[in-house]
PDB file of N, CA and C in Angstrom:
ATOM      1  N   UNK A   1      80.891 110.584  93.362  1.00  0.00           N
ATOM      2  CA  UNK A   1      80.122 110.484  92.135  1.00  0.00           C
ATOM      3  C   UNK A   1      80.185 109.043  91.623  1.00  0.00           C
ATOM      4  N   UNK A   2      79.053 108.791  91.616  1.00  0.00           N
ATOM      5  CA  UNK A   2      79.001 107.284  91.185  1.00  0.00           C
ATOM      6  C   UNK A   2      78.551 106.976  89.205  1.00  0.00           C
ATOM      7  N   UNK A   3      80.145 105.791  88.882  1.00  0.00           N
ATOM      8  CA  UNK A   3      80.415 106.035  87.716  1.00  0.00           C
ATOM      9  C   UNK A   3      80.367 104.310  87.005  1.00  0.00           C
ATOM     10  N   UNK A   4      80.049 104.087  85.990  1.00  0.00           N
ATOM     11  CA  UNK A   4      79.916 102.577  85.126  1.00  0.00           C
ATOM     12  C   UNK A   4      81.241 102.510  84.685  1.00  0.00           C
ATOM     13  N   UNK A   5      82.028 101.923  85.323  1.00  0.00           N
ATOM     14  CA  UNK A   5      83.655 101.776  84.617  1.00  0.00           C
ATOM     15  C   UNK A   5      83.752 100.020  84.059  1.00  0.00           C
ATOM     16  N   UNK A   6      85.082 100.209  83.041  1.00  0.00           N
ATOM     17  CA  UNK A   6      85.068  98.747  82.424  1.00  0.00           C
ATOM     18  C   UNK A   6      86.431  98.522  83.486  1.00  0.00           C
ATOM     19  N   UNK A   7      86.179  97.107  83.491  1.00  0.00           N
ATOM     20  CA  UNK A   7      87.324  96.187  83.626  1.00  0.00           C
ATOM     21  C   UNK A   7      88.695  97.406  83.579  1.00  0.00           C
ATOM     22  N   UNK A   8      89.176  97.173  82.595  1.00  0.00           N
ATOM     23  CA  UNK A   8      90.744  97.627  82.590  1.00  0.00           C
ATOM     24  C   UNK A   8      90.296  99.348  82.953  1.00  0.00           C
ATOM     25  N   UNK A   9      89.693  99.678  83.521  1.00  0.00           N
ATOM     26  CA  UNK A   9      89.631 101.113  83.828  1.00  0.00           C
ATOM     27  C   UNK A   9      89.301 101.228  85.116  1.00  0.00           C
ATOM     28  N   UNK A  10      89.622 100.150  86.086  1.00  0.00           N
ATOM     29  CA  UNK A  10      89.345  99.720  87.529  1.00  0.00           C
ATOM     30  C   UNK A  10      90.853 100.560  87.956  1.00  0.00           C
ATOM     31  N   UNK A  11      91.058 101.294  89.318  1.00  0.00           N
ATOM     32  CA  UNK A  11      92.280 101.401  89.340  1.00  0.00           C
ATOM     33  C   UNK A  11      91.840 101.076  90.828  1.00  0.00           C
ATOM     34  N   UNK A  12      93.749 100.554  92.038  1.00  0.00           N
ATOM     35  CA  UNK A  12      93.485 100.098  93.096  1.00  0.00           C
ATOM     36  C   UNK A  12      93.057 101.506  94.106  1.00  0.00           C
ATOM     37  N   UNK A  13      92.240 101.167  94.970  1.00  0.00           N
ATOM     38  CA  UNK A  13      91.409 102.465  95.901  1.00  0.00           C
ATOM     39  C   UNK A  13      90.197 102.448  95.538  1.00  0.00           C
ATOM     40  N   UNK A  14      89.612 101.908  93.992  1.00  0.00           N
ATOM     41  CA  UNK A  14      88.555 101.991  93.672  1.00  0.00           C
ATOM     42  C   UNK A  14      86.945 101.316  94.854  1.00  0.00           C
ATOM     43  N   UNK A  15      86.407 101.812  95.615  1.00  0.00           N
ATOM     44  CA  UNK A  15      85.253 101.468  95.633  1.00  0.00           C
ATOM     45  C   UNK A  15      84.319 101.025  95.215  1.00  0.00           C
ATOM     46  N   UNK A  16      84.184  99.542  94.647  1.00  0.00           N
ATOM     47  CA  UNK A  16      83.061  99.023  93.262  1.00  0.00           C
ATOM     48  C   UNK A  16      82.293  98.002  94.319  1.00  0.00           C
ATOM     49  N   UNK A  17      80.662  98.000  93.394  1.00  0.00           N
ATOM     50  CA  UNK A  17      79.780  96.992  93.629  1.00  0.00           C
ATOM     51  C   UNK A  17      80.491  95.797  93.101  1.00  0.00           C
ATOM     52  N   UNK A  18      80.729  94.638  94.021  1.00  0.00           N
ATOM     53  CA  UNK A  18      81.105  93.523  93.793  1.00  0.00           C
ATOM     54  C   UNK A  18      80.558  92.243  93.470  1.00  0.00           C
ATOM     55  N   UNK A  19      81.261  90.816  93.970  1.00  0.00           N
ATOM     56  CA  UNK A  19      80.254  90.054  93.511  1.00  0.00           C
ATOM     57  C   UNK A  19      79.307  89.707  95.039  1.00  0.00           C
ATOM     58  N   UNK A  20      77.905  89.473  94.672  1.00  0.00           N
ATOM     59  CA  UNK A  20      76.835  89.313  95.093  1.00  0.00           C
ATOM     60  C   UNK A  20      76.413  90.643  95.876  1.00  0.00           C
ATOM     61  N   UNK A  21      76.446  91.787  95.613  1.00  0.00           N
ATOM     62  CA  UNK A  21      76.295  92.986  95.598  1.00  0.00           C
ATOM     63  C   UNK A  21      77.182  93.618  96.228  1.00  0.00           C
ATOM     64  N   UNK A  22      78.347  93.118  96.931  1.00  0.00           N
ATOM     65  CA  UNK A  22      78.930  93.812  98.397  1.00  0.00           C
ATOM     66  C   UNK A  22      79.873  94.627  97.792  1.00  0.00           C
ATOM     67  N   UNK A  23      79.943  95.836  98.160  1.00  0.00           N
ATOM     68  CA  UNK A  23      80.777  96.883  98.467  1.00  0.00           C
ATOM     69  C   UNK A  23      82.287  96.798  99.119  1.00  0.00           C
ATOM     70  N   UNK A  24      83.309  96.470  97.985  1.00  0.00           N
ATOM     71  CA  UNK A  24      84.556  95.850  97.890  1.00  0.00           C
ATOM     72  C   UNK A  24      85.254  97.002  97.396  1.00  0.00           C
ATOM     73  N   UNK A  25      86.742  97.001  98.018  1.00  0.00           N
ATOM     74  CA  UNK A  25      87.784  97.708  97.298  1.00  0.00           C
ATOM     75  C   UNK A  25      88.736  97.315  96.432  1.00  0.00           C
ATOM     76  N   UNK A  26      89.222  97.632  95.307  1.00  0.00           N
ATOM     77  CA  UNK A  26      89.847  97.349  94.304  1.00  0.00           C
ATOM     78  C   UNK A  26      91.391  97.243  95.149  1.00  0.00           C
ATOM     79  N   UNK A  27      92.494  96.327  95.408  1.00  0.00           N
ATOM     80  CA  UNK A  27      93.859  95.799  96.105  1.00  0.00           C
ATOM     81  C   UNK A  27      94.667  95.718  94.842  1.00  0.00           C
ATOM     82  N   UNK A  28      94.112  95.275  93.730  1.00  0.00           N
ATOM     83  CA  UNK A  28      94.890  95.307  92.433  1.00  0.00           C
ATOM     84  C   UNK A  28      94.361  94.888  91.230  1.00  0.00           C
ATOM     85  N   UNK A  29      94.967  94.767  90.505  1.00  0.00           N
ATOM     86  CA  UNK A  29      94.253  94.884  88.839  1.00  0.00           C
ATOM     87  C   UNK A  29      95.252  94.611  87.855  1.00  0.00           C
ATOM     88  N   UNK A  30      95.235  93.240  87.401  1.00  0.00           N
ATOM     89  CA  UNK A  30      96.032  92.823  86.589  1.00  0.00           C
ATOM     90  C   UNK A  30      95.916  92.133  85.452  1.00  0.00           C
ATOM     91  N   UNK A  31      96.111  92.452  84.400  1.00  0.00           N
ATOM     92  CA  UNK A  31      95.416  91.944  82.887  1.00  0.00           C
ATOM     93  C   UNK A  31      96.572  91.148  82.631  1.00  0.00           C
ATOM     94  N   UNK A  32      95.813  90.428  82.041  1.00  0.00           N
ATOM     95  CA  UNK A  32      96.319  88.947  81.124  1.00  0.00           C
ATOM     96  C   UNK A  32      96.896  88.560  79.902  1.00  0.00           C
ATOM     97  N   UNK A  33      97.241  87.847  79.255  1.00  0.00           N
ATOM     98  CA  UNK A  33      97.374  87.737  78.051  1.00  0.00           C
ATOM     99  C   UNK A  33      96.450  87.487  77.100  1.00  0.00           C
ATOM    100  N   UNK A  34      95.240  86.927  77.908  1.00  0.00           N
ATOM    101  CA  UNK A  34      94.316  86.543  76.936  1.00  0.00           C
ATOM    102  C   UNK A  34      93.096  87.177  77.196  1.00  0.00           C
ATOM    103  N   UNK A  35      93.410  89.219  77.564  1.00  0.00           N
ATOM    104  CA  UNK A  35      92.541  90.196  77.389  1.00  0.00           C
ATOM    105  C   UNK A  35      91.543  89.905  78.655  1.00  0.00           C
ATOM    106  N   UNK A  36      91.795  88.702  79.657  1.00  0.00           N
ATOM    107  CA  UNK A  36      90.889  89.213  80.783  1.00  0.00           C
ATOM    108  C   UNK A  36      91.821  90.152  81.720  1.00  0.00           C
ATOM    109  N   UNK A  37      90.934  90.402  83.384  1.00  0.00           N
ATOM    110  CA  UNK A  37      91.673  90.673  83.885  1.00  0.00           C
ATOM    111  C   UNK A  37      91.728  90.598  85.705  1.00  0.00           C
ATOM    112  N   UNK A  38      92.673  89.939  86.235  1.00  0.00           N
ATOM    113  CA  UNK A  38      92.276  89.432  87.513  1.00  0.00           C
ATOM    114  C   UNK A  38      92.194  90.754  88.491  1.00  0.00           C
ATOM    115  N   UNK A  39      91.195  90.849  89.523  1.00  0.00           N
ATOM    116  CA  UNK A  39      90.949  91.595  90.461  1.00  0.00           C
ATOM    117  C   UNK A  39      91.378  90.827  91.678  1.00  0.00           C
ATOM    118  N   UNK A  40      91.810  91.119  92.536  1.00  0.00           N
ATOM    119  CA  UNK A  40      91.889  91.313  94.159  1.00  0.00           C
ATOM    120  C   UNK A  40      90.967  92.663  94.557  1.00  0.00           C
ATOM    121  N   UNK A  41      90.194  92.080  96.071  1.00  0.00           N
ATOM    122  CA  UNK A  41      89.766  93.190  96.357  1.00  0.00           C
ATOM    123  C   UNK A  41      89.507  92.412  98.297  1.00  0.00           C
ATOM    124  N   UNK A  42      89.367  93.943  98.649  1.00  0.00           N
ATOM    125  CA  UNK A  42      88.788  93.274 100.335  1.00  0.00           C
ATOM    126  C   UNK A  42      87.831  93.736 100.464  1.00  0.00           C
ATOM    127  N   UNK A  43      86.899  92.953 101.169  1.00  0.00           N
ATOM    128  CA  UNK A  43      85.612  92.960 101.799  1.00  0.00           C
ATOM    129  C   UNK A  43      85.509  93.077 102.742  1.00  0.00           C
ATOM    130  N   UNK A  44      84.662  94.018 102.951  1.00  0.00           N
ATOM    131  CA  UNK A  44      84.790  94.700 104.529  1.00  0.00           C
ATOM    132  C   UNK A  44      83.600  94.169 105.302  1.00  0.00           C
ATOM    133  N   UNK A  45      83.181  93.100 104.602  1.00  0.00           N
ATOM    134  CA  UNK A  45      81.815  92.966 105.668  1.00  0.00           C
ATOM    135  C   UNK A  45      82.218  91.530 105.559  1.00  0.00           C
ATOM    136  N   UNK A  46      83.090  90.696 105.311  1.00  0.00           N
ATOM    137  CA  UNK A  46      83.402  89.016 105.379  1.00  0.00           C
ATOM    138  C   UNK A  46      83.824  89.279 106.743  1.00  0.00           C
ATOM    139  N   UNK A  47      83.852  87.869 107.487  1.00  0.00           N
ATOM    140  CA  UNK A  47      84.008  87.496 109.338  1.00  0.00           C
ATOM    141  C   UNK A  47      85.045  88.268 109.591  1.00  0.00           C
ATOM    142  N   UNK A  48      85.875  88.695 107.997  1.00  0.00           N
ATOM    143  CA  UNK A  48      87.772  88.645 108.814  1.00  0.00           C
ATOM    144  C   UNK A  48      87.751  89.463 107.493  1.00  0.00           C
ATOM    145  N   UNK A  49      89.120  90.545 107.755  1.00  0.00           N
ATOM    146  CA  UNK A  49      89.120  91.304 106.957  1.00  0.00           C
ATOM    147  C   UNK A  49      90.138  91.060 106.195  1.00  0.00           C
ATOM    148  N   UNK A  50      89.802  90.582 104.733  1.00  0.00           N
ATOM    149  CA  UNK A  50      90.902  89.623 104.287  1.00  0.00           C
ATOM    150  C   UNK A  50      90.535  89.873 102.665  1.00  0.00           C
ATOM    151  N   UNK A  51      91.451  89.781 102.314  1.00  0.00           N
ATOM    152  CA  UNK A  51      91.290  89.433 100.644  1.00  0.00           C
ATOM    153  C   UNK A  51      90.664  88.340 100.167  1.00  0.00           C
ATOM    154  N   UNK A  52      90.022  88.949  98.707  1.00  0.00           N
ATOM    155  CA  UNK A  52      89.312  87.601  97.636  1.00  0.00           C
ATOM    156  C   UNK A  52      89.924  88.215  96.443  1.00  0.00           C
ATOM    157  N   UNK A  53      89.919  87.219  95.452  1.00  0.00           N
ATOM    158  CA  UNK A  53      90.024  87.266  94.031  1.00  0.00           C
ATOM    159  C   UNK A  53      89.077  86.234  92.970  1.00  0.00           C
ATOM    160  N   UNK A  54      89.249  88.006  92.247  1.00  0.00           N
ATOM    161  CA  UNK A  54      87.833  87.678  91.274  1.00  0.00           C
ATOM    162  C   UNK A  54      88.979  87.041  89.757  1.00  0.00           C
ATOM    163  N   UNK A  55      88.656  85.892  89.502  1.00  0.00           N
ATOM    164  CA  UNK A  55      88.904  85.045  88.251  1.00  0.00           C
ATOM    165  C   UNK A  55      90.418  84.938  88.509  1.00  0.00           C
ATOM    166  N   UNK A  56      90.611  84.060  89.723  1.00  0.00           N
ATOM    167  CA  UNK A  56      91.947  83.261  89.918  1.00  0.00           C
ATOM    168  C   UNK A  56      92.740  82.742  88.791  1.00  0.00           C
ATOM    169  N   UNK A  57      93.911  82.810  88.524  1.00  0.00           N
ATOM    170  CA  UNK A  57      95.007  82.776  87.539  1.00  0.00           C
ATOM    171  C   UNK A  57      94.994  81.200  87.661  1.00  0.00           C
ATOM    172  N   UNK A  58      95.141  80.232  88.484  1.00  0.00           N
ATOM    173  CA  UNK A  58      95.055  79.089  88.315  1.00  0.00           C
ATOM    174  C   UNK A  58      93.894  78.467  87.742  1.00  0.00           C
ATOM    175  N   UNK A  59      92.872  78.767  87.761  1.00  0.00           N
ATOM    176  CA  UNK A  59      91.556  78.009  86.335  1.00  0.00           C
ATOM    177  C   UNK A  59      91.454  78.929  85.599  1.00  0.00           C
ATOM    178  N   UNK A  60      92.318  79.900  85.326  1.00  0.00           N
ATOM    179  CA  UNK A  60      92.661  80.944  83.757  1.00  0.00           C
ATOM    180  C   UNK A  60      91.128  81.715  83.542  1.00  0.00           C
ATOM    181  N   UNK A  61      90.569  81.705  84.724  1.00  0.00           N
ATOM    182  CA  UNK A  61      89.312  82.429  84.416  1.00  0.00           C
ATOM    183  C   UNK A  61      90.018  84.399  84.838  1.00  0.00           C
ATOM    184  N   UNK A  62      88.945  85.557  84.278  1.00  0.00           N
ATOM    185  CA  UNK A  62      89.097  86.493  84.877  1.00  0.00           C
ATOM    186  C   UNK A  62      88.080  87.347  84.356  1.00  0.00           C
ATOM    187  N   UNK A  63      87.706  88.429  84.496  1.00  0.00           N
ATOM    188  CA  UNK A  63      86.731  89.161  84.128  1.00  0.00           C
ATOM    189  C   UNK A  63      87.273  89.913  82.951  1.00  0.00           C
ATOM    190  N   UNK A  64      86.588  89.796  81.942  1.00  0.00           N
ATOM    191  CA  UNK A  64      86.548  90.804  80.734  1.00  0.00           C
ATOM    192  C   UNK A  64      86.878  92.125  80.499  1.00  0.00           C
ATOM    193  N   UNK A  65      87.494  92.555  80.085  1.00  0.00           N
ATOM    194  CA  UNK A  65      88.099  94.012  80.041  1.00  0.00           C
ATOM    195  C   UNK A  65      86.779  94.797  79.655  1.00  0.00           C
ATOM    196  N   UNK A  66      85.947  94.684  79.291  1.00  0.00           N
ATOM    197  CA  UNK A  66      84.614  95.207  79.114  1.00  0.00           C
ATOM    198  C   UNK A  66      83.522  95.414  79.794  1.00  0.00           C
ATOM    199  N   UNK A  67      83.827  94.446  80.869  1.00  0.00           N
ATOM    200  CA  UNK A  67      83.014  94.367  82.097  1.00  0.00           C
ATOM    201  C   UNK A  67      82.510  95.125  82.674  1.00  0.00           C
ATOM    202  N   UNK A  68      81.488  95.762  82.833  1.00  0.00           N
ATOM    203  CA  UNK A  68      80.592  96.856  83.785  1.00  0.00           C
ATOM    204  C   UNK A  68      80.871  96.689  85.117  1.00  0.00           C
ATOM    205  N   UNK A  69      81.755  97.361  86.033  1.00  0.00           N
ATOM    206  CA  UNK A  69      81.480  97.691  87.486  1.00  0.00           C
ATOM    207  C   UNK A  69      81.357  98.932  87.654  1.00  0.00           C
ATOM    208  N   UNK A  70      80.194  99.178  88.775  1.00  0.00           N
ATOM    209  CA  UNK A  70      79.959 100.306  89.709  1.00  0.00           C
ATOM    210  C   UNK A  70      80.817 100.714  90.293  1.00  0.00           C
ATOM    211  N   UNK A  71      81.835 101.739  90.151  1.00  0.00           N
ATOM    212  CA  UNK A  71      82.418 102.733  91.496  1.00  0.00           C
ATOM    213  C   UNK A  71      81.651 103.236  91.383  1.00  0.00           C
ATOM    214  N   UNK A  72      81.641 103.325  93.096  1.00  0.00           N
ATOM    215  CA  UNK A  72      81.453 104.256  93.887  1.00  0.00           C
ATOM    216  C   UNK A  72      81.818 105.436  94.420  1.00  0.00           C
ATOM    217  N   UNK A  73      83.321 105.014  94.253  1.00  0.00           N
ATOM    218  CA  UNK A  73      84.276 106.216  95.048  1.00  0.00           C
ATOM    219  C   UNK A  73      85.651 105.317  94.348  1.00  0.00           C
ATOM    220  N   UNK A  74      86.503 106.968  94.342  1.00  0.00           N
ATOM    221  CA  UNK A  74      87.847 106.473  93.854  1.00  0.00           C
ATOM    222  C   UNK A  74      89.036 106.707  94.891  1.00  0.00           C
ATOM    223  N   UNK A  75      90.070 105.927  95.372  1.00  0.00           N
ATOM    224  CA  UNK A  75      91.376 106.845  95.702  1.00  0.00           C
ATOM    225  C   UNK A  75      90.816 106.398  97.236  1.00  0.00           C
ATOM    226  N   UNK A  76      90.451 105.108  97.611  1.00  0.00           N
ATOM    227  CA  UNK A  76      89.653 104.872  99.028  1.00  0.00           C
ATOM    228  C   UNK A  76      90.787 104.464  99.778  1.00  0.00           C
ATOM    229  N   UNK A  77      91.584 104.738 100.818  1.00  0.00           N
ATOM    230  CA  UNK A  77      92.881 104.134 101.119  1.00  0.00           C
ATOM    231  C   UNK A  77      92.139 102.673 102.295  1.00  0.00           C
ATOM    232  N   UNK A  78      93.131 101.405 101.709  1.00  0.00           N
ATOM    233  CA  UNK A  78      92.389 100.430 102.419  1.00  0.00           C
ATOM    234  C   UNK A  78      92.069 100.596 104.180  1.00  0.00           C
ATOM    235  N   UNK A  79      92.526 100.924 104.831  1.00  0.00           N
ATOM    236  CA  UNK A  79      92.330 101.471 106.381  1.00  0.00           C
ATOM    237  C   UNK A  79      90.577 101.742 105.786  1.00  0.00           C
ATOM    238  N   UNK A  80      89.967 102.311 104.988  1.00  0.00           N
ATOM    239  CA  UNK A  80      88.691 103.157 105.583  1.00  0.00           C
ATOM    240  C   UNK A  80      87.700 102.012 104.900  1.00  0.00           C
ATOM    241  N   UNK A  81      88.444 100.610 104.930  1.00  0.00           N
ATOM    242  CA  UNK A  81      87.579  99.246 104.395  1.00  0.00           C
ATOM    243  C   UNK A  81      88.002  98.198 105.157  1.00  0.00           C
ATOM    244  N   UNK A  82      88.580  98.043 106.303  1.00  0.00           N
ATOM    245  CA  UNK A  82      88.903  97.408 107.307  1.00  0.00           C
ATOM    246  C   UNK A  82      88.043  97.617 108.841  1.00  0.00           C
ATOM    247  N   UNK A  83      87.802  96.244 109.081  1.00  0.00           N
ATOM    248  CA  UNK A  83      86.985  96.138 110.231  1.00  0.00           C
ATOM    249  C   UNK A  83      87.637  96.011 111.258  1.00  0.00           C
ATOM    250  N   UNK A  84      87.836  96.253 112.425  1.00  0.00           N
ATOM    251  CA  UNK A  84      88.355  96.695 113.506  1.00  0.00           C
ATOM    252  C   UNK A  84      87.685  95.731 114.356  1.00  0.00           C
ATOM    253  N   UNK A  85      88.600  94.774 115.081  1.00  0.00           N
ATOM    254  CA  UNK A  85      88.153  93.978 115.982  1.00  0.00           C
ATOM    255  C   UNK A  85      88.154  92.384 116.059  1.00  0.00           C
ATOM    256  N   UNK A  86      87.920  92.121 114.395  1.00  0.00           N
ATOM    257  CA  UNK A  86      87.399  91.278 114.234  1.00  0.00           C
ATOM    258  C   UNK A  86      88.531  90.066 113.438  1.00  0.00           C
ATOM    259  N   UNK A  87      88.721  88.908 113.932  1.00  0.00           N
ATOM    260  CA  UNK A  87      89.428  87.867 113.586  1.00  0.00           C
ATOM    261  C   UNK A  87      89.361  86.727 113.139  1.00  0.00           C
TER     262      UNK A  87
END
């Protein structure tokens, strides 16, 4: 069931539309002091199956606790977002 969740209501397993549309899993979710909140997530369609992070702690950027993302699916264990093969 596909659901409009905020920021701090992201939990890790989550399945969300990411940035530039791709279909990313939530790795972790960690709020800030100054009410944003940093995401890790993996992308299963980058060359290599590897982590990104959305609003890196070193330029103090992060996404808004208010923030609109798409899940898709909840409780996704990372294995079923990993590409096989590829290095």
């Amino acid at each position: 069931m596909t659901e409009i969740l905020r920021t701090d209501q992201l939990e890790v397993g989550d399945l969300i539309v990411g940035p530039d549309s791709r279909v990313v899993r939530v790795e972790l979710v960690v709020p800030l002091d100054d009410g944003t909140i940093t995401l890790r997530y993996t992308d299963p369609d980058a060359e290599r199956s590897h982590e990104f992070v959305i609003g890196e702690r070193l330029d103090g950027q992060g996404q808004a606790a208010d923030k609109p993302f798409v899940v898709l699916a909840r409780g996704v264990p990372k294995e079923a977002v990993q590409i096989d093969g590829l290095r």
